[in-house]
ModelCIF file with pLDDT and N, C-alpha, C, O atoms, coordinates in Angstrom:
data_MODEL
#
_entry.id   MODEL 
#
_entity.id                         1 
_entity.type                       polymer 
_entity.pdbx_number_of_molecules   1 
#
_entity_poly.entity_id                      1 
_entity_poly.type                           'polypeptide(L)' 
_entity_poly.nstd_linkage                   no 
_entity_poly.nstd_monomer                   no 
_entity_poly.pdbx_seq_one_letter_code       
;(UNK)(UNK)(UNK)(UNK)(UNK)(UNK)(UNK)(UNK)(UNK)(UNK)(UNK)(UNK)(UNK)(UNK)(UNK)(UNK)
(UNK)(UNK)(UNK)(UNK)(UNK)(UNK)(UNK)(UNK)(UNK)(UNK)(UNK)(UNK)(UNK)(UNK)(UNK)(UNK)
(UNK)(UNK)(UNK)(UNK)(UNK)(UNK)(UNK)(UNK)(UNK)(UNK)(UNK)(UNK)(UNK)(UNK)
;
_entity_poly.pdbx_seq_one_letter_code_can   XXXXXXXXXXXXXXXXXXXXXXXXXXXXXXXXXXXXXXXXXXXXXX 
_entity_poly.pdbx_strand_id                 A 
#
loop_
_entity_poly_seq.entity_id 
_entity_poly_seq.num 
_entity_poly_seq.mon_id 
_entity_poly_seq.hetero 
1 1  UNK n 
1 2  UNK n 
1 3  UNK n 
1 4  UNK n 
1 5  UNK n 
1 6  UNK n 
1 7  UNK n 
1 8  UNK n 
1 9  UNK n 
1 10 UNK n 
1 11 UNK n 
1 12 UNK n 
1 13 UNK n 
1 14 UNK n 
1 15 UNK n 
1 16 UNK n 
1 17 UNK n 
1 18 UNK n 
1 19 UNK n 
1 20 UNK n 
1 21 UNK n 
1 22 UNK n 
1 23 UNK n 
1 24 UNK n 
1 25 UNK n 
1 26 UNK n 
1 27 UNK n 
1 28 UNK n 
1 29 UNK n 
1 30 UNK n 
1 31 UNK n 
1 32 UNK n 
1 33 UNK n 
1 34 UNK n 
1 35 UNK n 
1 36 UNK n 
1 37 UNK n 
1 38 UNK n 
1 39 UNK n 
1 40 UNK n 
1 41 UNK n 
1 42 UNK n 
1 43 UNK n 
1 44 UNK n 
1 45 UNK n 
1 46 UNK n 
#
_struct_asym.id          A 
_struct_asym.entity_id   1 
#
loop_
_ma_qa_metric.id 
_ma_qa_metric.mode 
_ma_qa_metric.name 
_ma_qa_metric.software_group_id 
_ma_qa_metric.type 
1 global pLDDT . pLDDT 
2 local  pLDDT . pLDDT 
#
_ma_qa_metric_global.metric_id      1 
_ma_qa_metric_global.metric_value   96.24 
_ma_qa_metric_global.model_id       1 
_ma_qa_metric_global.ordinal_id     1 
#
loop_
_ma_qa_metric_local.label_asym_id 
_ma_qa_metric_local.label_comp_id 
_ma_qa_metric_local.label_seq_id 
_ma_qa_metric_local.metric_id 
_ma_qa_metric_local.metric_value 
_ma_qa_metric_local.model_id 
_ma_qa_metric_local.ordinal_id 
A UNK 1  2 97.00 1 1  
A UNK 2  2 97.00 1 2  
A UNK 3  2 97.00 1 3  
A UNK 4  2 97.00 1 4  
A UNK 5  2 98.00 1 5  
A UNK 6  2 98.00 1 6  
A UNK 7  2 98.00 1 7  
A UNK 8  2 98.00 1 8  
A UNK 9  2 98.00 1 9  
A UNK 10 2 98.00 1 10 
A UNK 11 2 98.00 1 11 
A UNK 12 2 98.00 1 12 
A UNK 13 2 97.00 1 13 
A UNK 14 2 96.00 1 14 
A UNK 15 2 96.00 1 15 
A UNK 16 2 96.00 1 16 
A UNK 17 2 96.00 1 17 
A UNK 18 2 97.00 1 18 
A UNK 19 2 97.00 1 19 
A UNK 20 2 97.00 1 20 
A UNK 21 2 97.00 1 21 
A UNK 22 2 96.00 1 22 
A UNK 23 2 96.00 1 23 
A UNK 24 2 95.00 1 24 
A UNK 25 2 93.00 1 25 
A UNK 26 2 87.00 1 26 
A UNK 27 2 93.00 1 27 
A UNK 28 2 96.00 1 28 
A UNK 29 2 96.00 1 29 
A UNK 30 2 96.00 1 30 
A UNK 31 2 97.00 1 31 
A UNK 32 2 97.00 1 32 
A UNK 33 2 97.00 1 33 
A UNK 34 2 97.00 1 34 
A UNK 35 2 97.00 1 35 
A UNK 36 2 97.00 1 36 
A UNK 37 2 97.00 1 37 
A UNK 38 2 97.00 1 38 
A UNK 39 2 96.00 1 39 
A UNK 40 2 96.00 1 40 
A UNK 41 2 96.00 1 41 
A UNK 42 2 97.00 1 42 
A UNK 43 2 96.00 1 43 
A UNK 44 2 94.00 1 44 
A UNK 45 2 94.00 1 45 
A UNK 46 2 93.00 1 46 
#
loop_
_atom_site.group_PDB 
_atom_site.id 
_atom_site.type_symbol 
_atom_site.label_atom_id 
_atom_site.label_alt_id 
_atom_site.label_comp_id 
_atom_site.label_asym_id 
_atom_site.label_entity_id 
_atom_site.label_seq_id 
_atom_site.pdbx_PDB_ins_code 
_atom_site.Cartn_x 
_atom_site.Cartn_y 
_atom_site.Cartn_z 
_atom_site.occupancy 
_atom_site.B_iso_or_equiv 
_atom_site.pdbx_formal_charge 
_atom_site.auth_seq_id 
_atom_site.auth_comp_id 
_atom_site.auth_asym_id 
_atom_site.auth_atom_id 
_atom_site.pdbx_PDB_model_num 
ATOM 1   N N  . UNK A 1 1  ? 8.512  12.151 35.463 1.00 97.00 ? 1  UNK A N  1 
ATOM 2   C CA . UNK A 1 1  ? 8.366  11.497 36.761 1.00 97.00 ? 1  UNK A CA 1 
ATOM 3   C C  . UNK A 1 1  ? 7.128  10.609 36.789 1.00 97.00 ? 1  UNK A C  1 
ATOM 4   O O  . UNK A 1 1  ? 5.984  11.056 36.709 1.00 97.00 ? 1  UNK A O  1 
ATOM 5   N N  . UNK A 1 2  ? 7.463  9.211  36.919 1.00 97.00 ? 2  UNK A N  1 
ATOM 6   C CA . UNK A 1 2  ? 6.015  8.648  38.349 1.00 97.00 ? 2  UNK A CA 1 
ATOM 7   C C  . UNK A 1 2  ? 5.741  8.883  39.158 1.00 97.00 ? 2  UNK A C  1 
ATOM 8   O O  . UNK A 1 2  ? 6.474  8.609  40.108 1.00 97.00 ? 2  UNK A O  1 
ATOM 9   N N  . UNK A 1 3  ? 4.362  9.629  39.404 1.00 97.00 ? 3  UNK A N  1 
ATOM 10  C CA . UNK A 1 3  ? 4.289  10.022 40.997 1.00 97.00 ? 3  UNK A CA 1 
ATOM 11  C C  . UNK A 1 3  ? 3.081  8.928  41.773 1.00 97.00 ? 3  UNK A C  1 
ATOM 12  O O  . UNK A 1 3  ? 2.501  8.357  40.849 1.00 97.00 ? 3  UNK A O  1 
ATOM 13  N N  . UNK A 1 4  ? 2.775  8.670  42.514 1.00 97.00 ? 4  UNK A N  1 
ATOM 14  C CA . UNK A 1 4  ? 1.800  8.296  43.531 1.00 97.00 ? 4  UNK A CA 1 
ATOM 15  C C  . UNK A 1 4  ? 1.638  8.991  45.079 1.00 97.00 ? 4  UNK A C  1 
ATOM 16  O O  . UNK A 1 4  ? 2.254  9.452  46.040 1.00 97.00 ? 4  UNK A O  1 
ATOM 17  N N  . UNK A 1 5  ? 0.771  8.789  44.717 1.00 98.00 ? 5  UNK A N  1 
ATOM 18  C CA . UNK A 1 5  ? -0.094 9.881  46.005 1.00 98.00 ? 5  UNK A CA 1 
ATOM 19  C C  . UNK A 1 5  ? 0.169  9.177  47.282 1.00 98.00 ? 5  UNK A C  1 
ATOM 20  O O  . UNK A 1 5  ? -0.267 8.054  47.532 1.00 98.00 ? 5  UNK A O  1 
ATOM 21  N N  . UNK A 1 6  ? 1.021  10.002 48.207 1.00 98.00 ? 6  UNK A N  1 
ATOM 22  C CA . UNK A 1 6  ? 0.970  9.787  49.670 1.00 98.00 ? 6  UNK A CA 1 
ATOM 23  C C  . UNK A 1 6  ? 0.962  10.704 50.482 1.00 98.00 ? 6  UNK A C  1 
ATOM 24  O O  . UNK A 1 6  ? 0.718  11.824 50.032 1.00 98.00 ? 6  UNK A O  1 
ATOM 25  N N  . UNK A 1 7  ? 1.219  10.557 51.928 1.00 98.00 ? 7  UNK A N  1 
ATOM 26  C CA . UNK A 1 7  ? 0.772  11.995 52.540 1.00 98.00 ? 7  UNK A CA 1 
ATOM 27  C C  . UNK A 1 7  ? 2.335  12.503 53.561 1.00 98.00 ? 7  UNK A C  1 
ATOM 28  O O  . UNK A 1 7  ? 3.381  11.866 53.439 1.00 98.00 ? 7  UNK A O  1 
ATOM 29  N N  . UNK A 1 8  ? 2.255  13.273 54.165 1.00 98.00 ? 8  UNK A N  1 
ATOM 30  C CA . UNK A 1 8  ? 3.373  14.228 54.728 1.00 98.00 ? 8  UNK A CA 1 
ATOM 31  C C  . UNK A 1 8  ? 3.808  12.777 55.792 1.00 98.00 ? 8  UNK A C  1 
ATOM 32  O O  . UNK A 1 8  ? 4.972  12.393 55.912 1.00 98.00 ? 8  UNK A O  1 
ATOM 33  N N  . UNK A 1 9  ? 2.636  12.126 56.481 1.00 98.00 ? 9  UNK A N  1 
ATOM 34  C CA . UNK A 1 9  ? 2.614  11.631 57.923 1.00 98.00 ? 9  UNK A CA 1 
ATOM 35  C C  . UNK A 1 9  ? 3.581  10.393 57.452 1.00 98.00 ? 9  UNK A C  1 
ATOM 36  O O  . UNK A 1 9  ? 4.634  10.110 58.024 1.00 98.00 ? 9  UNK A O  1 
ATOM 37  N N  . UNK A 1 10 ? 2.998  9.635  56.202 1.00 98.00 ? 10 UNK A N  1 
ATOM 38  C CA . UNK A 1 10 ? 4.088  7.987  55.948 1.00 98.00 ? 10 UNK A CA 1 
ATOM 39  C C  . UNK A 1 10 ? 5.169  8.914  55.182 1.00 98.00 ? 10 UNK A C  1 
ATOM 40  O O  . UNK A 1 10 ? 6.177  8.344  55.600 1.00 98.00 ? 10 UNK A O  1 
ATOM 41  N N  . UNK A 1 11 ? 5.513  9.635  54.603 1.00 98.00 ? 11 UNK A N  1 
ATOM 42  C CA . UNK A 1 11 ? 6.751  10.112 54.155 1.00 98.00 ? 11 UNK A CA 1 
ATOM 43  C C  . UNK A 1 11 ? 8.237  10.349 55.802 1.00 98.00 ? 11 UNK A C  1 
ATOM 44  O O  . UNK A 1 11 ? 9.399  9.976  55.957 1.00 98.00 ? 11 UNK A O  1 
ATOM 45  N N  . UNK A 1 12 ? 7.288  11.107 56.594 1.00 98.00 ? 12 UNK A N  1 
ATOM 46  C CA . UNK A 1 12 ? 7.737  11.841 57.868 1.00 98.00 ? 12 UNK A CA 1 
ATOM 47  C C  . UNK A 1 12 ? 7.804  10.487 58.561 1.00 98.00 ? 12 UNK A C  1 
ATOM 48  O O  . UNK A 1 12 ? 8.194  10.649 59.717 1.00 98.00 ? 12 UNK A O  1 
ATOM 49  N N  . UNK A 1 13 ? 7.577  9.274  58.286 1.00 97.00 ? 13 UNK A N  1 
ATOM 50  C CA . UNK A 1 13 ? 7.564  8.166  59.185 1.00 97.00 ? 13 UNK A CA 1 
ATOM 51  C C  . UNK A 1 13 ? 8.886  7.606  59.548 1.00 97.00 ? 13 UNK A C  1 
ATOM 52  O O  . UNK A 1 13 ? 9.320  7.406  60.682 1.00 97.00 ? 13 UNK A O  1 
ATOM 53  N N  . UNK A 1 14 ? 9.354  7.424  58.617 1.00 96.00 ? 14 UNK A N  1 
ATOM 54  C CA . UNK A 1 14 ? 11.196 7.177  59.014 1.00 96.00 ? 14 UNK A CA 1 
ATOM 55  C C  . UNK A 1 14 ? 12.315 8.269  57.931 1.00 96.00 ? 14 UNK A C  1 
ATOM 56  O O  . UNK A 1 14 ? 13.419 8.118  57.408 1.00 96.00 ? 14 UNK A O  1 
ATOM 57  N N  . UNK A 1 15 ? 11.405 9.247  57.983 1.00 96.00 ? 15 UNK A N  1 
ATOM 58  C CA . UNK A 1 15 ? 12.601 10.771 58.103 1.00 96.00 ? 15 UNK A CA 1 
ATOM 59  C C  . UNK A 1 15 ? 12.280 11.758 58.781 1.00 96.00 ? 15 UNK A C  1 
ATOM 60  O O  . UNK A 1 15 ? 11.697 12.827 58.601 1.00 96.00 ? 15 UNK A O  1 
ATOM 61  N N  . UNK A 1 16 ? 12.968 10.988 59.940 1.00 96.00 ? 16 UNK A N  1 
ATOM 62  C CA . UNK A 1 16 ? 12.705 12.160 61.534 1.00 96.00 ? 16 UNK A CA 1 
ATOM 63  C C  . UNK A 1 16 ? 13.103 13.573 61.273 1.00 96.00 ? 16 UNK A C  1 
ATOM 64  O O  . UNK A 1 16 ? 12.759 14.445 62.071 1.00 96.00 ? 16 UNK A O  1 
ATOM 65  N N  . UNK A 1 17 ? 13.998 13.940 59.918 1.00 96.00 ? 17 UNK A N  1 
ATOM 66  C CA . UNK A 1 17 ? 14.166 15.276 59.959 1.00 96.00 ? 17 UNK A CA 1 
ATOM 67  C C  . UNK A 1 17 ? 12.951 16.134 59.356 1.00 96.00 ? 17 UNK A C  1 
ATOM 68  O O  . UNK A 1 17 ? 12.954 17.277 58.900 1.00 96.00 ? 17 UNK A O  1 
ATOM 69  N N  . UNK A 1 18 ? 12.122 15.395 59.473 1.00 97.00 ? 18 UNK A N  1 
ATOM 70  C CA . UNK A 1 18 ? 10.868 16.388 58.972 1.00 97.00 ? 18 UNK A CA 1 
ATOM 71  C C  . UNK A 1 18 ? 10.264 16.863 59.742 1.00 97.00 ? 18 UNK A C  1 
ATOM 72  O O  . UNK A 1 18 ? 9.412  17.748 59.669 1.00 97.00 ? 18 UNK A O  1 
ATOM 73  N N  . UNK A 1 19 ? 10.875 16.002 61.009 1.00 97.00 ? 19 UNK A N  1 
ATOM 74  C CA . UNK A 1 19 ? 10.323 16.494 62.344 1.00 97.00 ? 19 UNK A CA 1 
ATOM 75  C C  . UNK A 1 19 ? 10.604 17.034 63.261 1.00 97.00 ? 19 UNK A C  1 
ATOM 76  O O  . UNK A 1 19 ? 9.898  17.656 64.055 1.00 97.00 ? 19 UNK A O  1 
ATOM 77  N N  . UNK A 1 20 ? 12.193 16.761 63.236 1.00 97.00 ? 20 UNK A N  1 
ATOM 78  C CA . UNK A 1 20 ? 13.179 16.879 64.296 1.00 97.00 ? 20 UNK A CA 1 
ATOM 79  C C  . UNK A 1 20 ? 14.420 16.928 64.266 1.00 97.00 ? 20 UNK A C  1 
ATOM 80  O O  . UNK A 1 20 ? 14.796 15.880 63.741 1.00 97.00 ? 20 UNK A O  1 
ATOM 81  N N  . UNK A 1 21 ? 15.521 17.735 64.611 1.00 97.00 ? 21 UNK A N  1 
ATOM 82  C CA . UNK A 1 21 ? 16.777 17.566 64.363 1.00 97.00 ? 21 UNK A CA 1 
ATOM 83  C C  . UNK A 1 21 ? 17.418 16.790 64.651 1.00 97.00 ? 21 UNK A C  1 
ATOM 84  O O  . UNK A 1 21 ? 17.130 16.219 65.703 1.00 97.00 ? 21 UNK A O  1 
ATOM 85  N N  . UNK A 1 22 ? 18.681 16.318 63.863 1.00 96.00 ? 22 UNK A N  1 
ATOM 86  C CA . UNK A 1 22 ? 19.251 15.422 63.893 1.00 96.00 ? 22 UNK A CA 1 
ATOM 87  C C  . UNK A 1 22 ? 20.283 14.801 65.767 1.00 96.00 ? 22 UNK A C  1 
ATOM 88  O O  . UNK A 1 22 ? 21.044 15.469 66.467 1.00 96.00 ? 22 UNK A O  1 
ATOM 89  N N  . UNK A 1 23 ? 19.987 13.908 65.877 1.00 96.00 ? 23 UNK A N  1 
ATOM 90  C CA . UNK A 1 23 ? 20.455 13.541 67.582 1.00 96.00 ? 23 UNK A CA 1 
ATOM 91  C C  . UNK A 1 23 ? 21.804 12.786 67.317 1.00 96.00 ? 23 UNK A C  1 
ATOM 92  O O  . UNK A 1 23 ? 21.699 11.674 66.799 1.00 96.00 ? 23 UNK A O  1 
ATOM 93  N N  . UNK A 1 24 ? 22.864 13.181 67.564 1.00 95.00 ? 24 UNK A N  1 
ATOM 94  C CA . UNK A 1 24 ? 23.978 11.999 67.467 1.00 95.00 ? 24 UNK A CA 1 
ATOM 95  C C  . UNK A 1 24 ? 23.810 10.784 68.506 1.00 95.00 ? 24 UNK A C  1 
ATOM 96  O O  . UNK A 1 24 ? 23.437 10.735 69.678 1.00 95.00 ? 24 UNK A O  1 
ATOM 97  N N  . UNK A 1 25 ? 24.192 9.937  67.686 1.00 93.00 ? 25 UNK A N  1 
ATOM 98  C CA . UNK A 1 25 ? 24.174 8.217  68.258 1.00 93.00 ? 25 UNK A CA 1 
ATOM 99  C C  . UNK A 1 25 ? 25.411 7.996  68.593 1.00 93.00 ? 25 UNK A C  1 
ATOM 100 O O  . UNK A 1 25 ? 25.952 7.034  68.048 1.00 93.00 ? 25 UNK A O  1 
ATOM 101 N N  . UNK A 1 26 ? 26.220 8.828  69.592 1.00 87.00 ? 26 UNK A N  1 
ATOM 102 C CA . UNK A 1 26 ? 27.919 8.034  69.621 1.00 87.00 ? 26 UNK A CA 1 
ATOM 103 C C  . UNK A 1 26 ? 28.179 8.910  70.677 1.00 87.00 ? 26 UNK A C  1 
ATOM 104 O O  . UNK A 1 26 ? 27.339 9.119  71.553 1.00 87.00 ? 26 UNK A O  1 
ATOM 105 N N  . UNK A 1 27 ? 29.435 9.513  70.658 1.00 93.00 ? 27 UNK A N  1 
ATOM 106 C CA . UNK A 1 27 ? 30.017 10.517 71.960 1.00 93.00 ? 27 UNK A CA 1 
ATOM 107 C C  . UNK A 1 27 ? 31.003 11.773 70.485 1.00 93.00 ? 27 UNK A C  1 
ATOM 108 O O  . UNK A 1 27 ? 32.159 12.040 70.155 1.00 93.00 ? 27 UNK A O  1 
ATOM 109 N N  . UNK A 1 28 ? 29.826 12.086 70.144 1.00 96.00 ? 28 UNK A N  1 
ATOM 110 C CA . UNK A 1 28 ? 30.113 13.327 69.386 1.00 96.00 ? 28 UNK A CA 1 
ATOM 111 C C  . UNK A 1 28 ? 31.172 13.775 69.694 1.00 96.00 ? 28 UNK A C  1 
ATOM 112 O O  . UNK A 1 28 ? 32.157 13.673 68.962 1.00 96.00 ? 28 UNK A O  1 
ATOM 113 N N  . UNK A 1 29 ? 31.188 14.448 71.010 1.00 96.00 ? 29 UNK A N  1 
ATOM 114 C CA . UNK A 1 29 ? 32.118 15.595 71.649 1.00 96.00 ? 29 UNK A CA 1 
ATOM 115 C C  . UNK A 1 29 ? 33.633 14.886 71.299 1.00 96.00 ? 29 UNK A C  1 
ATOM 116 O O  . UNK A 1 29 ? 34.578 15.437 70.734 1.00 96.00 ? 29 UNK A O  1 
ATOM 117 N N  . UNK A 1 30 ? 33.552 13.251 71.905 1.00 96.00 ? 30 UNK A N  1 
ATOM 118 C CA . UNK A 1 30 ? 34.909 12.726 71.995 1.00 96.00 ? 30 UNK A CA 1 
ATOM 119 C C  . UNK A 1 30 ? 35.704 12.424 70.344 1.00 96.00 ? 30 UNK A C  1 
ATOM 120 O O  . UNK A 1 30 ? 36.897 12.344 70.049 1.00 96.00 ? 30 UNK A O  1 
ATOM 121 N N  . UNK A 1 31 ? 34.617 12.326 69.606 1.00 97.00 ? 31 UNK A N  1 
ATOM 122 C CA . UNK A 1 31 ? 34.973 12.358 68.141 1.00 97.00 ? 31 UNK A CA 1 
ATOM 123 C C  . UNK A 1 31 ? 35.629 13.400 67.944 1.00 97.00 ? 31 UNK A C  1 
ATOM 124 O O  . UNK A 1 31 ? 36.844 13.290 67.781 1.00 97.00 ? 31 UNK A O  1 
ATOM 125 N N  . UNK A 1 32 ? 34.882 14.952 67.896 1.00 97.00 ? 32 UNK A N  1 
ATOM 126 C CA . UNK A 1 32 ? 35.417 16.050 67.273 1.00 97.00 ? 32 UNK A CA 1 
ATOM 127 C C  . UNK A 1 32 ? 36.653 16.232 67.771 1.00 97.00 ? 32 UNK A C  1 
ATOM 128 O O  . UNK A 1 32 ? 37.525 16.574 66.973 1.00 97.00 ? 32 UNK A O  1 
ATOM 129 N N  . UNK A 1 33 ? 37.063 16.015 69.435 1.00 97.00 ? 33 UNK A N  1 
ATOM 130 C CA . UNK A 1 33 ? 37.886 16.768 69.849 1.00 97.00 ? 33 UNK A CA 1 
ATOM 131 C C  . UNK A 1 33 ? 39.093 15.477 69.157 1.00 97.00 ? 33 UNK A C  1 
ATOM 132 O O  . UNK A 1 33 ? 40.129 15.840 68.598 1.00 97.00 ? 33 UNK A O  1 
ATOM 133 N N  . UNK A 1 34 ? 38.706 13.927 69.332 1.00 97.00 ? 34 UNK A N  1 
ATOM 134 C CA . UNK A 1 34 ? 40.045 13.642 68.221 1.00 97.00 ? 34 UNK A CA 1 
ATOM 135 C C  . UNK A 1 34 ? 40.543 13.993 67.228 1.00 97.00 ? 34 UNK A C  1 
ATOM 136 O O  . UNK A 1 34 ? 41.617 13.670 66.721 1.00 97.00 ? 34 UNK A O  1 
ATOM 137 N N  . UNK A 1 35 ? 39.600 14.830 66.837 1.00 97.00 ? 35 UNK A N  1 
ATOM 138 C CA . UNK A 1 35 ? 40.062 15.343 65.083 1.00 97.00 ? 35 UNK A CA 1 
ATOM 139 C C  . UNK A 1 35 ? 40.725 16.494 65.117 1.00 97.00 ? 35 UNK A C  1 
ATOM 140 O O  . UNK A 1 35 ? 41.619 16.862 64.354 1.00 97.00 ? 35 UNK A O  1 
ATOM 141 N N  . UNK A 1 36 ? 40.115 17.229 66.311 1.00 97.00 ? 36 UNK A N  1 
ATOM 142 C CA . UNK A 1 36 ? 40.597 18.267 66.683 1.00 97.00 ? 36 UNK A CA 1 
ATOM 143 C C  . UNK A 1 36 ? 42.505 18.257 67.396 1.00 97.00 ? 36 UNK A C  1 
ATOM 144 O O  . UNK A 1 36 ? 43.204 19.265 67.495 1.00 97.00 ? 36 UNK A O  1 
ATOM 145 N N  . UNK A 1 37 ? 42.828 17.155 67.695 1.00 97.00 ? 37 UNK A N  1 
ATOM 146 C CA . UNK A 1 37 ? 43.915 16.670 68.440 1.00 97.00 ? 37 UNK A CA 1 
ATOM 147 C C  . UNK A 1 37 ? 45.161 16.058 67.194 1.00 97.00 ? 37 UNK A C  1 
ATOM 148 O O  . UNK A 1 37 ? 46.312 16.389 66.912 1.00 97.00 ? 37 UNK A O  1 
ATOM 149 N N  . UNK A 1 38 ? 44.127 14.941 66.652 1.00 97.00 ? 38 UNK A N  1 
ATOM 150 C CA . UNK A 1 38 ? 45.065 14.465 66.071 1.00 97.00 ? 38 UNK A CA 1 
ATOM 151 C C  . UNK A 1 38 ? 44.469 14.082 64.535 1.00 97.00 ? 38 UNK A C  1 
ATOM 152 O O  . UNK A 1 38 ? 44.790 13.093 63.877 1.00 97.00 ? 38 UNK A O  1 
ATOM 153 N N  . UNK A 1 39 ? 43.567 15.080 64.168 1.00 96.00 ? 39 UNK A N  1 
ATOM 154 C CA . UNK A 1 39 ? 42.967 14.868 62.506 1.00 96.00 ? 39 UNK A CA 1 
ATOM 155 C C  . UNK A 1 39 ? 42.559 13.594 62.529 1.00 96.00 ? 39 UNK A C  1 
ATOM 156 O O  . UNK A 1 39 ? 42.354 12.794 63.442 1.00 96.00 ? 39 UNK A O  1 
ATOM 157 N N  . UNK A 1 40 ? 42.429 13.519 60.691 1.00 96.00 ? 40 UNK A N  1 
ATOM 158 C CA . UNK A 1 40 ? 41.439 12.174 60.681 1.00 96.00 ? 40 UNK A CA 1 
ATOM 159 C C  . UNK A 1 40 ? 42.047 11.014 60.943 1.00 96.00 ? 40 UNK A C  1 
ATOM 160 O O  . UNK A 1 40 ? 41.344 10.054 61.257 1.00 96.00 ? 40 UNK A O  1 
ATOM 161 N N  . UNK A 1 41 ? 42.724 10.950 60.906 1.00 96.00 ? 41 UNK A N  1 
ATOM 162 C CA . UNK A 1 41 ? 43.890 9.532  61.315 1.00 96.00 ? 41 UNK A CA 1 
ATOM 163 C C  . UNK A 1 41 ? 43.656 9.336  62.280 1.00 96.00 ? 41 UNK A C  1 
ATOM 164 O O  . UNK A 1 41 ? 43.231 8.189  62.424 1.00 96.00 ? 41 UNK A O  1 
ATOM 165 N N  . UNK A 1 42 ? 43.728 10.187 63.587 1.00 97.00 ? 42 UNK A N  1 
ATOM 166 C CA . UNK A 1 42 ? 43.303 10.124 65.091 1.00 97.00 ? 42 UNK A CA 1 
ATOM 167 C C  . UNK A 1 42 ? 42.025 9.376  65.296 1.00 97.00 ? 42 UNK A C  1 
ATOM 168 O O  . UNK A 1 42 ? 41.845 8.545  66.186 1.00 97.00 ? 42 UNK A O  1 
ATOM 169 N N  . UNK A 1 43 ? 40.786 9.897  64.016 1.00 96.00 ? 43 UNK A N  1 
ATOM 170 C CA . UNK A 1 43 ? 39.276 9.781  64.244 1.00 96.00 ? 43 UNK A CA 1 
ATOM 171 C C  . UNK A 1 43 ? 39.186 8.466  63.400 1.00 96.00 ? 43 UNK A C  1 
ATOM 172 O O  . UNK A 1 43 ? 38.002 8.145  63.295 1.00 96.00 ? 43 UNK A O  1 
ATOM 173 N N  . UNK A 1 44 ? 39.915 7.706  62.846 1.00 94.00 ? 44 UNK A N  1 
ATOM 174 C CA . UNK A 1 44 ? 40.009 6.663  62.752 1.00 94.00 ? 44 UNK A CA 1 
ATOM 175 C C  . UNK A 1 44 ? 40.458 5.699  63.003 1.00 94.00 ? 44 UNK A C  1 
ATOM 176 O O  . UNK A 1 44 ? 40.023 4.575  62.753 1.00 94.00 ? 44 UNK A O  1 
ATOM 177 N N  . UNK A 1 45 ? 41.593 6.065  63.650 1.00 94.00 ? 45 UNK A N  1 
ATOM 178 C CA . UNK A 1 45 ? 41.989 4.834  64.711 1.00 94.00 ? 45 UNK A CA 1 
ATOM 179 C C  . UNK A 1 45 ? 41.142 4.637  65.415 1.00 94.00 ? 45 UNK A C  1 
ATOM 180 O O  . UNK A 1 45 ? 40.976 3.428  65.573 1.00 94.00 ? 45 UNK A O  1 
ATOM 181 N N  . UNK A 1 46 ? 40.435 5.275  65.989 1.00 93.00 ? 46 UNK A N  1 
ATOM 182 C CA . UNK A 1 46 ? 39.321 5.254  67.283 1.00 93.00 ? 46 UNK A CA 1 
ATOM 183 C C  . UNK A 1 46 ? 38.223 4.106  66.572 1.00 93.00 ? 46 UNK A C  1 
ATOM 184 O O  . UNK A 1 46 ? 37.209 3.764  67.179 1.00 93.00 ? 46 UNK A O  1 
#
């Protein structure tokens, strides 16, 4: 390996999961329950 020295804070800078759990960006609920309805075909027509 190459390594170079950086710290937790610029690593953690744009990977929020070091910080925080993951937030969905969409309407989650309405996704699953298409898949749940009509599988992935359903969740891709959408």
């Amino acid at each position: 390996l190459s390594l170079h020295k950086s710290t937790f804070e610029k690593i953690a800078a744009e990977n929020s999961q070091l910080k925080i759990p993951s937030v969905p960006k969409g309407n989650r609920e309405g996704i699953m329950n298409a898949y749940k309805t009509g599988g992935y075909r359903q969740v891709d027509r959408i």
